[in-house]
N, C-alpha and C. Protein backbone atom coordinates (compact mmCIF):
# COMPACT_ATOMS: atom_id res chain seq x y z
N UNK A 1 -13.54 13.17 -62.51
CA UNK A 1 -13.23 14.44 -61.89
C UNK A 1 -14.23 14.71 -60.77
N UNK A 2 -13.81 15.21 -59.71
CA UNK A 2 -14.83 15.73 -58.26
C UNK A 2 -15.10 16.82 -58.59
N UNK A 3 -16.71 16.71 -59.10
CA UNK A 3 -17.17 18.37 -59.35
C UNK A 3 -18.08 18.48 -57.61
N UNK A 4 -17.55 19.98 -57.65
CA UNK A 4 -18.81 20.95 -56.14
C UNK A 4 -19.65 21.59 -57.25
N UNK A 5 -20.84 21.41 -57.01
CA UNK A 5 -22.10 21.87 -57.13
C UNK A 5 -22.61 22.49 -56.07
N UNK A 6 -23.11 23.83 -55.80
CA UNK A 6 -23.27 24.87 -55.07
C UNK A 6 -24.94 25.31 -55.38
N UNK A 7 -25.97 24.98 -55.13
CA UNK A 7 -27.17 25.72 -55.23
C UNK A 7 -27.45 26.30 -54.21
N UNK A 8 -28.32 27.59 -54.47
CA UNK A 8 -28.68 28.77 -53.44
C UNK A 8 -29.75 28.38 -52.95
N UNK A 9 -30.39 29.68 -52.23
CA UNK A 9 -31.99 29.07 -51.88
C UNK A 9 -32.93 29.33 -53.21
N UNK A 10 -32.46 29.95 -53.78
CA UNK A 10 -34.04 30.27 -54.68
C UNK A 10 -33.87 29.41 -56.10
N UNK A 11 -32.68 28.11 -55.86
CA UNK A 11 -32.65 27.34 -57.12
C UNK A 11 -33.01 25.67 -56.31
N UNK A 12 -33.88 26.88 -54.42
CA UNK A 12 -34.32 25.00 -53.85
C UNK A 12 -35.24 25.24 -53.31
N UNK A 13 -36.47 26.54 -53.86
CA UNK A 13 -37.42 27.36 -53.18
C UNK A 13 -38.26 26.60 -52.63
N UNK A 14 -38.94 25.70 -53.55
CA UNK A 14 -39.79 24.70 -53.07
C UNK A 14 -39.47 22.90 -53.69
N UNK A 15 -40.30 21.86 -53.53
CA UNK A 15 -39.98 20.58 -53.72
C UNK A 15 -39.69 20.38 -55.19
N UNK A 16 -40.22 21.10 -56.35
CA UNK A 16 -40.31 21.42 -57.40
C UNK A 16 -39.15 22.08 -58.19
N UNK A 17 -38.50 22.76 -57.51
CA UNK A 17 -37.01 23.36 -57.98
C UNK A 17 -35.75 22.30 -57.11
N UNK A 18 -36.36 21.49 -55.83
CA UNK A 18 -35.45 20.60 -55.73
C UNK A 18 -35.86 19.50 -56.39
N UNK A 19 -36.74 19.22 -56.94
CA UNK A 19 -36.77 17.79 -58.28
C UNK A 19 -35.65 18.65 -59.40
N UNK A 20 -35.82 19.54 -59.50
CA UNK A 20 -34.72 20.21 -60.82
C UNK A 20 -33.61 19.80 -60.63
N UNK A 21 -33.36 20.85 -59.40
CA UNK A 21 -31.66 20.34 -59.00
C UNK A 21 -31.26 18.99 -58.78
N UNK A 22 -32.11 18.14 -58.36
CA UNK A 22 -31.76 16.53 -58.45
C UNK A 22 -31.51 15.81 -59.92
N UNK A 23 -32.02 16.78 -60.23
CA UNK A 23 -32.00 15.77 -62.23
C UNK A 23 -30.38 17.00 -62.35
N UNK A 24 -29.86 17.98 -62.10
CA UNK A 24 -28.75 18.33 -62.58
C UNK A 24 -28.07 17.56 -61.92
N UNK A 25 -27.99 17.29 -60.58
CA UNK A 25 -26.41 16.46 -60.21
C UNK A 25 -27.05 15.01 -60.82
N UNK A 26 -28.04 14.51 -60.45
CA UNK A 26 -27.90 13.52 -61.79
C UNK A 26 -27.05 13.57 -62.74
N UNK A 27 -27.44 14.59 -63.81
CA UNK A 27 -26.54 14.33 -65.17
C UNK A 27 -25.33 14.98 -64.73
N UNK A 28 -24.27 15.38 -63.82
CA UNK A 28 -23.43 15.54 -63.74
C UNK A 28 -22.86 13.86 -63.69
N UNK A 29 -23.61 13.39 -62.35
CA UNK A 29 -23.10 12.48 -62.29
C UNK A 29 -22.78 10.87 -63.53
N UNK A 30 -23.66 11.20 -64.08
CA UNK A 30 -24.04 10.10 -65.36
C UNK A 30 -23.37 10.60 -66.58
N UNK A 31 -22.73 12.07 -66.25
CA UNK A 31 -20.96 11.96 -67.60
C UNK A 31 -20.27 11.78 -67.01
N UNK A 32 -19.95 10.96 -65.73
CA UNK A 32 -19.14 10.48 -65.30
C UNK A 32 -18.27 10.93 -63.96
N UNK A 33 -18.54 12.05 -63.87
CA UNK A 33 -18.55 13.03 -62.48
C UNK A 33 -18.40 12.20 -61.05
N UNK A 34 -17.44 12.56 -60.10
CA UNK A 34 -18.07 12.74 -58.92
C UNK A 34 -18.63 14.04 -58.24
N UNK A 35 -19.58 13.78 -56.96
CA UNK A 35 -20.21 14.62 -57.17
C UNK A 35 -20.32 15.28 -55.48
N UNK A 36 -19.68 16.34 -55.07
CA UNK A 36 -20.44 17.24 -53.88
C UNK A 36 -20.78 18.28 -54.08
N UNK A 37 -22.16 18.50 -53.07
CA UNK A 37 -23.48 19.13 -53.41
C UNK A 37 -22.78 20.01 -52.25
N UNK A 38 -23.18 21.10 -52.27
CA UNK A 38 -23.08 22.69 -51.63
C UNK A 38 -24.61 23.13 -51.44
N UNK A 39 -25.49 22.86 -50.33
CA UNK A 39 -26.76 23.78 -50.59
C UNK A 39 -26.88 24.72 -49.26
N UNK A 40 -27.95 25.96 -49.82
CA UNK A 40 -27.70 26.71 -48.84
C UNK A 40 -29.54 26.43 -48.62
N UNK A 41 -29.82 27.15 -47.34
CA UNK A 41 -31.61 26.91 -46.89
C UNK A 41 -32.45 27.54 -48.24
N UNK A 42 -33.60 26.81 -48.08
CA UNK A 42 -34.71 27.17 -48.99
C UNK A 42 -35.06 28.80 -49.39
N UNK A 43 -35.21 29.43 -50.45
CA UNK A 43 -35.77 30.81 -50.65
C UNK A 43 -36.50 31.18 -48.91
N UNK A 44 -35.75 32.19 -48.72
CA UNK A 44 -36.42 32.96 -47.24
C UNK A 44 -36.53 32.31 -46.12
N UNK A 45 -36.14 30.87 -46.26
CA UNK A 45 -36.07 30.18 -44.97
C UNK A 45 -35.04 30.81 -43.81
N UNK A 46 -33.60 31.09 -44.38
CA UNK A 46 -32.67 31.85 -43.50
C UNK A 46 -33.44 33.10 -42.70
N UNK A 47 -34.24 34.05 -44.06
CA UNK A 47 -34.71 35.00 -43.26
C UNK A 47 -35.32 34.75 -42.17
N UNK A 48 -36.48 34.16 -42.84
CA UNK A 48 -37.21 34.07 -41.28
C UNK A 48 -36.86 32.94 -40.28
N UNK A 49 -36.00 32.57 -39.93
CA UNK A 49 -34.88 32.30 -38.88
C UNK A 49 -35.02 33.38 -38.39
N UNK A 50 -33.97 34.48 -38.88
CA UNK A 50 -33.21 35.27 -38.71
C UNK A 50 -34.47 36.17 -37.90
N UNK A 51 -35.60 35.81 -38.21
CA UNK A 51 -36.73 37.43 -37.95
C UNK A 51 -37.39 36.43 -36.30
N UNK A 52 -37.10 34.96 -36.96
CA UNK A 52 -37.72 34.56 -35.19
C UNK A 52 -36.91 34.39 -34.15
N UNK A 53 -35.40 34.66 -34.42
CA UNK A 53 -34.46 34.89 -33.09
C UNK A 53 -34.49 36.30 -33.11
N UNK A 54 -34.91 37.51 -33.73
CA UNK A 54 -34.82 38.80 -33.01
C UNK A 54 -36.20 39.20 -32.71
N UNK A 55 -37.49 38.13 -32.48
CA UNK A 55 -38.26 38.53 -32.22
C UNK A 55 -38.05 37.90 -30.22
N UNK A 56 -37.15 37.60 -30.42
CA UNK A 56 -36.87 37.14 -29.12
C UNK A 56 -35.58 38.17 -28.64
N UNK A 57 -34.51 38.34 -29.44
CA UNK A 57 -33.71 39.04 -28.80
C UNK A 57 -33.17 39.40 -29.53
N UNK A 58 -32.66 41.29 -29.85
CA UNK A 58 -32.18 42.07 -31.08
C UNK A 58 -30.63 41.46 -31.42
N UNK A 59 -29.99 41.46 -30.42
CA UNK A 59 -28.99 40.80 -30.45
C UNK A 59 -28.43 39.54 -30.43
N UNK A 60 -29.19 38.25 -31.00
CA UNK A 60 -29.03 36.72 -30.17
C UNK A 60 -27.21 36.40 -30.47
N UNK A 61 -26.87 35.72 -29.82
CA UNK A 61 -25.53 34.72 -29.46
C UNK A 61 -24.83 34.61 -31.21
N UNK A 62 -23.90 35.23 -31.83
CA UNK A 62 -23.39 34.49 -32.56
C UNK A 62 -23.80 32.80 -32.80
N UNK A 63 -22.97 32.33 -31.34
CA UNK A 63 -23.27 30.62 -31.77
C UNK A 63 -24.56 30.33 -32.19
N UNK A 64 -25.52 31.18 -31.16
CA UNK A 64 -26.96 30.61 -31.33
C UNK A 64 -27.27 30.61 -32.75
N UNK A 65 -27.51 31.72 -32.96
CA UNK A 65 -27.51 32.31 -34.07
C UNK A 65 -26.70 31.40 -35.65
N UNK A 66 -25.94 31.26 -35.52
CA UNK A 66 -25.10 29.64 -36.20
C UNK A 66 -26.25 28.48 -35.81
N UNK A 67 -26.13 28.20 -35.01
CA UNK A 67 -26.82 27.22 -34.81
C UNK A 67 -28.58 27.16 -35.88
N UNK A 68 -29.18 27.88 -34.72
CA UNK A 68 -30.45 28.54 -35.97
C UNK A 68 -30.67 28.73 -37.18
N UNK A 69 -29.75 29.44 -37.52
CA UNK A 69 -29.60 29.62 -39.29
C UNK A 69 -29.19 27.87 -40.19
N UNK A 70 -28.55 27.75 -39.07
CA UNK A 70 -27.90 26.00 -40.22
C UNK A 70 -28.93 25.33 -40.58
N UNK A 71 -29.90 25.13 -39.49
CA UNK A 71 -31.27 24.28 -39.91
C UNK A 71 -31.73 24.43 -40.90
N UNK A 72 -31.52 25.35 -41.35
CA UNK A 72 -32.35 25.64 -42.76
C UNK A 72 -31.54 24.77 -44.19
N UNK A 73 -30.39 24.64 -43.96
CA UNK A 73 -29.63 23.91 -44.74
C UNK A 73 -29.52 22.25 -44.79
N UNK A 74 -29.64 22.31 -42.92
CA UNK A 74 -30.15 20.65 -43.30
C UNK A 74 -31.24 20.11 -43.44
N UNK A 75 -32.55 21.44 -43.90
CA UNK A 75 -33.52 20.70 -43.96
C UNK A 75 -33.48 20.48 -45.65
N UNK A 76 -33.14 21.43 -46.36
CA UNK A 76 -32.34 21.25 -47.42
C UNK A 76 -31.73 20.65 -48.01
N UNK A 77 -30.79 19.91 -47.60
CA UNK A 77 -29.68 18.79 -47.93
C UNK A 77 -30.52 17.15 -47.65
N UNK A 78 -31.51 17.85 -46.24
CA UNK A 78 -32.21 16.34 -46.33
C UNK A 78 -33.36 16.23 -47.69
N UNK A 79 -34.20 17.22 -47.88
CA UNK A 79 -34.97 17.25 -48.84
C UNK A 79 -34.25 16.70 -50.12
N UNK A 80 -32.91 17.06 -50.42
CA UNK A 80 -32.47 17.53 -51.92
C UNK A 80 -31.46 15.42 -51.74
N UNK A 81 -31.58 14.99 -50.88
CA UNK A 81 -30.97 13.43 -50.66
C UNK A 81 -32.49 12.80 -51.14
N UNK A 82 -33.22 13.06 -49.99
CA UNK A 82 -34.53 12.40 -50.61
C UNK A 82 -35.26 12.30 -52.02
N UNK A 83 -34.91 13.42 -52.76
CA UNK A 83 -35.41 13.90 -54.32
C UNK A 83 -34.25 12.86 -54.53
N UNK A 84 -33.06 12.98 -54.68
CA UNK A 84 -32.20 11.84 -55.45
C UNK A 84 -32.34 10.55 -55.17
N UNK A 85 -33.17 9.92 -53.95
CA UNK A 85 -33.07 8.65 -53.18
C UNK A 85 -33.76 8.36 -54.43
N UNK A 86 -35.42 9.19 -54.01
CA UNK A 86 -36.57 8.99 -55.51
C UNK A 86 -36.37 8.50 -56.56
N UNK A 87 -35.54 9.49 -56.75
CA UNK A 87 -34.90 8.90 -58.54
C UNK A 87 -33.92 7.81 -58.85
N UNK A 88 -34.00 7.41 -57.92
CA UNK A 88 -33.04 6.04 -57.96
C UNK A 88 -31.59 6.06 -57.77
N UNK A 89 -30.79 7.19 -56.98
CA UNK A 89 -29.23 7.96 -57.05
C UNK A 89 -29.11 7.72 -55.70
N UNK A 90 -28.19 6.89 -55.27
CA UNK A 90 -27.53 6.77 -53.96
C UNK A 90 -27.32 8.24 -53.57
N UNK A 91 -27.51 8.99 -52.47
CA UNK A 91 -27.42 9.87 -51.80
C UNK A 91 -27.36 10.13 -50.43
N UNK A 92 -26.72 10.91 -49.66
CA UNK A 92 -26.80 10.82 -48.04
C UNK A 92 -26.53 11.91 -47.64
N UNK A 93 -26.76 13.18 -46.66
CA UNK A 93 -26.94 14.20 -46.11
C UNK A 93 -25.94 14.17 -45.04
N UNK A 94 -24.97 14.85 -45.23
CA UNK A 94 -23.87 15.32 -44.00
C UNK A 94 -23.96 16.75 -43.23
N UNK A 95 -23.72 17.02 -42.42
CA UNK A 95 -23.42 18.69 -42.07
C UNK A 95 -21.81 18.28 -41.83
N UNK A 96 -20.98 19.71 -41.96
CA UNK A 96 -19.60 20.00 -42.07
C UNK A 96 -19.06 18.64 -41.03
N UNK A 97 -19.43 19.10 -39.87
CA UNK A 97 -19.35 18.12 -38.53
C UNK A 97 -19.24 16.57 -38.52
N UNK A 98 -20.48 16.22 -39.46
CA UNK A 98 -20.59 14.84 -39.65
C UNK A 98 -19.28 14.23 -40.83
N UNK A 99 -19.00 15.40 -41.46
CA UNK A 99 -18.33 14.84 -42.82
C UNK A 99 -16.88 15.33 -42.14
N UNK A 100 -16.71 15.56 -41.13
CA UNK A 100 -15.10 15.86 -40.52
C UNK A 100 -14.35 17.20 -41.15
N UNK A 101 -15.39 17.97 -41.85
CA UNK A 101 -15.16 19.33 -41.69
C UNK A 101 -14.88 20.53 -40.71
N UNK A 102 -13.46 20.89 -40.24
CA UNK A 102 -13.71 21.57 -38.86
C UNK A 102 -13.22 23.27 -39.89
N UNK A 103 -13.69 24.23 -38.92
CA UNK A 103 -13.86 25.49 -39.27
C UNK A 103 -13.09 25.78 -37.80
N UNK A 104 -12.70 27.33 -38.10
CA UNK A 104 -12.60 28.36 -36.83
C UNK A 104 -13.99 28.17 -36.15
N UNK A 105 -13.56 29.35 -35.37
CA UNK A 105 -14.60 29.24 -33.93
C UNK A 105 -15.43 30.61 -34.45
N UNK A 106 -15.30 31.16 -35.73
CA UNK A 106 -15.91 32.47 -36.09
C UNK A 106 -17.49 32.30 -36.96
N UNK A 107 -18.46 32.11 -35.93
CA UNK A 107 -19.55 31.23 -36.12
C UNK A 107 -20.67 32.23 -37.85
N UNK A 108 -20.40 33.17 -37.90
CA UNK A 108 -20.61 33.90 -38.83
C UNK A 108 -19.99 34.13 -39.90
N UNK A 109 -18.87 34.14 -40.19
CA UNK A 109 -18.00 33.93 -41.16
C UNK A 109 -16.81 32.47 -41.13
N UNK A 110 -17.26 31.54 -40.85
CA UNK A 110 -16.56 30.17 -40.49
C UNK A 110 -15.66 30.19 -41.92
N UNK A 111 -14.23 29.62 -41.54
CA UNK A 111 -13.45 29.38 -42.35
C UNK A 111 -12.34 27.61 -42.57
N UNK A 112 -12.87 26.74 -42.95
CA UNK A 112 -12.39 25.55 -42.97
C UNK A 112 -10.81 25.51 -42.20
N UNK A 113 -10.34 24.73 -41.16
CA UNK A 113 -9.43 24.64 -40.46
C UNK A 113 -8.87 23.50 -41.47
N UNK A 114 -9.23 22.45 -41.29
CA UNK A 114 -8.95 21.45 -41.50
C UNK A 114 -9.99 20.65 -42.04
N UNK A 115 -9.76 19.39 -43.05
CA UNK A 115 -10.36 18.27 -43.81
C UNK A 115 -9.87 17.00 -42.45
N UNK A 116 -10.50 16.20 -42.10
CA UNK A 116 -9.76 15.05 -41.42
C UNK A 116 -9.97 13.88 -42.07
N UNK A 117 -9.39 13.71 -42.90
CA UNK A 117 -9.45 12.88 -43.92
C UNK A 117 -9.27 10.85 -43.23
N UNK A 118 -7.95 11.23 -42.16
CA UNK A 118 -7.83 10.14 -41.21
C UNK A 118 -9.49 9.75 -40.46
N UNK A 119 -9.95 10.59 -39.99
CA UNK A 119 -11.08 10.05 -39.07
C UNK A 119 -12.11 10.05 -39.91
N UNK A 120 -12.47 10.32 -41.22
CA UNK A 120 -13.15 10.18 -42.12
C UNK A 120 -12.74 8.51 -42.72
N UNK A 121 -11.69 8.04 -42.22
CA UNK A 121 -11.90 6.80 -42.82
C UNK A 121 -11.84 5.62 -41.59
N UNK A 122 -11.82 6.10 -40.39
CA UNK A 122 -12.07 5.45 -39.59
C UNK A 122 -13.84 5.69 -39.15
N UNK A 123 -14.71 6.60 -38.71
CA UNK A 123 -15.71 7.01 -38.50
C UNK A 123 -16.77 5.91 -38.19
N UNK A 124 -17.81 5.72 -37.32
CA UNK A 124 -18.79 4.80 -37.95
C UNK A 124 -19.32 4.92 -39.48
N UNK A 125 -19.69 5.36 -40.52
CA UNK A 125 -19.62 5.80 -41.60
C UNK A 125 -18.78 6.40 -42.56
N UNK A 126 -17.59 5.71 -42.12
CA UNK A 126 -16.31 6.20 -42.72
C UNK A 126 -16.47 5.25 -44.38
N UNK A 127 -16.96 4.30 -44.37
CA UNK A 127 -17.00 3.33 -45.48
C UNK A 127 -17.75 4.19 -46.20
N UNK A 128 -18.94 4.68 -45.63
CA UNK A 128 -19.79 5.14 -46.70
C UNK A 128 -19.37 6.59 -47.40
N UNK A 129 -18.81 7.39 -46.14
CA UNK A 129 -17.87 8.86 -47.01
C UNK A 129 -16.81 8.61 -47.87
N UNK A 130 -16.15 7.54 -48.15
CA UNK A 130 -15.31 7.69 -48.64
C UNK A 130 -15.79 6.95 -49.83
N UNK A 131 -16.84 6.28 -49.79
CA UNK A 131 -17.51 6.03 -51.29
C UNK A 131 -18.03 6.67 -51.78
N UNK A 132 -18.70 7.74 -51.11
CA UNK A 132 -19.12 8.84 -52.04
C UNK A 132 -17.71 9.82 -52.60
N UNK A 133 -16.76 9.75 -51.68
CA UNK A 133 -15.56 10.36 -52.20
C UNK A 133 -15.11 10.32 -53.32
N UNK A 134 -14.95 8.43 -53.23
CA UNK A 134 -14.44 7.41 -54.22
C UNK A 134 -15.31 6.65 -55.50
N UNK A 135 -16.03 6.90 -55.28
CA UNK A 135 -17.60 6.38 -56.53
C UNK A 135 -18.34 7.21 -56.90
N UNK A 136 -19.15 6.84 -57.19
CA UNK A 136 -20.41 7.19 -58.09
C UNK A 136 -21.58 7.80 -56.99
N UNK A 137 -21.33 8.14 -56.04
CA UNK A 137 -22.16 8.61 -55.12
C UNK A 137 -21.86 10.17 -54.67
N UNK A 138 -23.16 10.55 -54.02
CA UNK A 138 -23.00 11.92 -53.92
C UNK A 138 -23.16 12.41 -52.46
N UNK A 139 -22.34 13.10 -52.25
CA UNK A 139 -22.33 13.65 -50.74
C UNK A 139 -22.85 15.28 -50.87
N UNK A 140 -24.03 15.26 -49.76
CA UNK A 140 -24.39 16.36 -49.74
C UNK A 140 -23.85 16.99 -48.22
N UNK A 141 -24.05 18.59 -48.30
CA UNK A 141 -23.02 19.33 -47.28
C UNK A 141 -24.00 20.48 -46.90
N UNK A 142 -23.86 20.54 -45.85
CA UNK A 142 -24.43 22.48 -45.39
C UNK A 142 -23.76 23.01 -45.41
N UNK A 143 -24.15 24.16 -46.50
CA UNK A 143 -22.78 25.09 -46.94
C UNK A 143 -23.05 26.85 -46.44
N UNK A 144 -24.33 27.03 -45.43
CA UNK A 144 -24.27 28.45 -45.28
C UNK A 144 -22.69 29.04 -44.43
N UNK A 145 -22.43 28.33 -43.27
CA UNK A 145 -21.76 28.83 -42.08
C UNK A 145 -20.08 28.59 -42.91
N UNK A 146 -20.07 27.00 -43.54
CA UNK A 146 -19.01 26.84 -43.37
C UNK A 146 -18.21 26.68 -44.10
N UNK A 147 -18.37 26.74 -45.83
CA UNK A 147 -17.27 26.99 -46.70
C UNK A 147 -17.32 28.73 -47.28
N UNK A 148 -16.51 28.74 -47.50
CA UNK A 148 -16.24 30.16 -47.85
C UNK A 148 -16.12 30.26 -49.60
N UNK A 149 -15.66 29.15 -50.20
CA UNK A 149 -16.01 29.19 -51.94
C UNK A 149 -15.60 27.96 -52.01
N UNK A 150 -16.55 27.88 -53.04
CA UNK A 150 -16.51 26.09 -53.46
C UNK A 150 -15.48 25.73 -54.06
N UNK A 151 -14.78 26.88 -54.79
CA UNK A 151 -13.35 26.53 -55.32
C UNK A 151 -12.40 25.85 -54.23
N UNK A 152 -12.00 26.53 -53.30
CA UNK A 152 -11.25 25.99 -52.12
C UNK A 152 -11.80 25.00 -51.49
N UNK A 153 -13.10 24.86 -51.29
CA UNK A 153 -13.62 23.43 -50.63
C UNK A 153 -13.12 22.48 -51.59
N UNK A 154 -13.65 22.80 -52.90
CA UNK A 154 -13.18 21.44 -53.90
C UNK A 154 -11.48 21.42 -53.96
N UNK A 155 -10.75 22.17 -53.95
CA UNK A 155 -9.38 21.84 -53.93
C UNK A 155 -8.51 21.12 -52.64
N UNK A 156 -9.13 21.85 -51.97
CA UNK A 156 -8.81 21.51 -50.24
C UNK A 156 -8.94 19.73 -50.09
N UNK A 157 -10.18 19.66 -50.21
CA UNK A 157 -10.68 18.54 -50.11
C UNK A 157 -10.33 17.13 -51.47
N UNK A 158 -9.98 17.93 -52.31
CA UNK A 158 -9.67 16.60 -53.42
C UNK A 158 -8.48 16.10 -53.49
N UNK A 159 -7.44 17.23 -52.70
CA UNK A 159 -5.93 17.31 -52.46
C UNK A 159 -5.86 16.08 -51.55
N UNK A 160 -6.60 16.77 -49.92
CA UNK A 160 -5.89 15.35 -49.52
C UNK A 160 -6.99 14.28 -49.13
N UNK A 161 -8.04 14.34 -50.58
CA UNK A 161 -8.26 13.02 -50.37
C UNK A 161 -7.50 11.80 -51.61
N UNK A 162 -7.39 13.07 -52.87
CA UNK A 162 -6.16 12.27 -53.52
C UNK A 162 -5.05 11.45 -52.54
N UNK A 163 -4.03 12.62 -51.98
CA UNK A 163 -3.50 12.34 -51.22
C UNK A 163 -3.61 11.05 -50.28
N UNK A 164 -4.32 10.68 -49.80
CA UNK A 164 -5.01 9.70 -48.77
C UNK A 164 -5.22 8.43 -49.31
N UNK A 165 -6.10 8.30 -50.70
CA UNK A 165 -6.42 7.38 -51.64
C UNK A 165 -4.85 6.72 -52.24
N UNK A 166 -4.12 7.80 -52.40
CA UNK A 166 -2.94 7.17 -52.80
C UNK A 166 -2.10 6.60 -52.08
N UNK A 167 -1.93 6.74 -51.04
CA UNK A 167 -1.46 6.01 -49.53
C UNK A 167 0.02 6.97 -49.22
């Protein structure tokens, strides 16, 4: 079964709560699970983003503003790959973009358009997404901007990659 696993910031505050969360998708994965990871930026990392683009401007850019805030997630997703590399768990760090996740253009409340499941298996790294799809491997995701509930990411996404897998 493709379980989404969703941790916040304050269950990835520091390196110490992401060794935790690495030993849970571990044992997800080791009853047999597949496995995508949902993380959002570290305890208060978003904030203070958020406090060093209005120390520049009260109002910054939506996009910018998207832009800015995401970092915090992939520093996250890279940290929380590296804790699983450690422990011996194939792992690899995507943002929406890389994993062929497209959203609206509504950079604050982003809403999944489309899965491209086709260019996900063509990709330079199309072999490797679709083994984490298809195996024992785990794909991690930045999930502040761009899923809206993990329920629908996991359905969306298992539909047509069922779909796809089955030809």
């Amino acid at each position: 079964m493709l379980i989404v696993q969703k941790f916040g910031g304050t269950s990835l505050a520091d390196l110490d709560c992401i060794q935790q969360v690495a030993d849970k998708i571990i044992a997800t994965r080791n009853n047999g699970h597949q496995v995508v990871v949902v993380v959002s930026a570290m305890s208060g990392e978003t904030n203070r983003l958020i406090e060093l683009a209005k120390e520049l401007h009260e109002q910054p850019s939506t996009r910018e503003y998207a832009v800015l805030t995401s970092t915090g997630e992939q520093v996250s997703m890279s940290l929380l790959a590296i804790a699983l590399q450690s422990k011996g768990c194939a792992a690899r760090s995507y943002t929406g973009a890389q994993a062929k996740i497209f959203t609206d253009g509504n950079h604050r409340r982003a809403r999944i358009r489309d899965i491209d499941c086709e260019e996900i298996l063509t990709c330079d790294d199309g072999d490797l997404i679709l083994q984490h799809c298809k195996g024992n491997r785990l794909f991690l995701h930045k999930g502040y901007n761009s899923l809206p509930k993990k329920a629908e990411f996991n359905l969306r996404l298992s539909k047509k990659l069922v779909k796809k897998l089955k030809g």
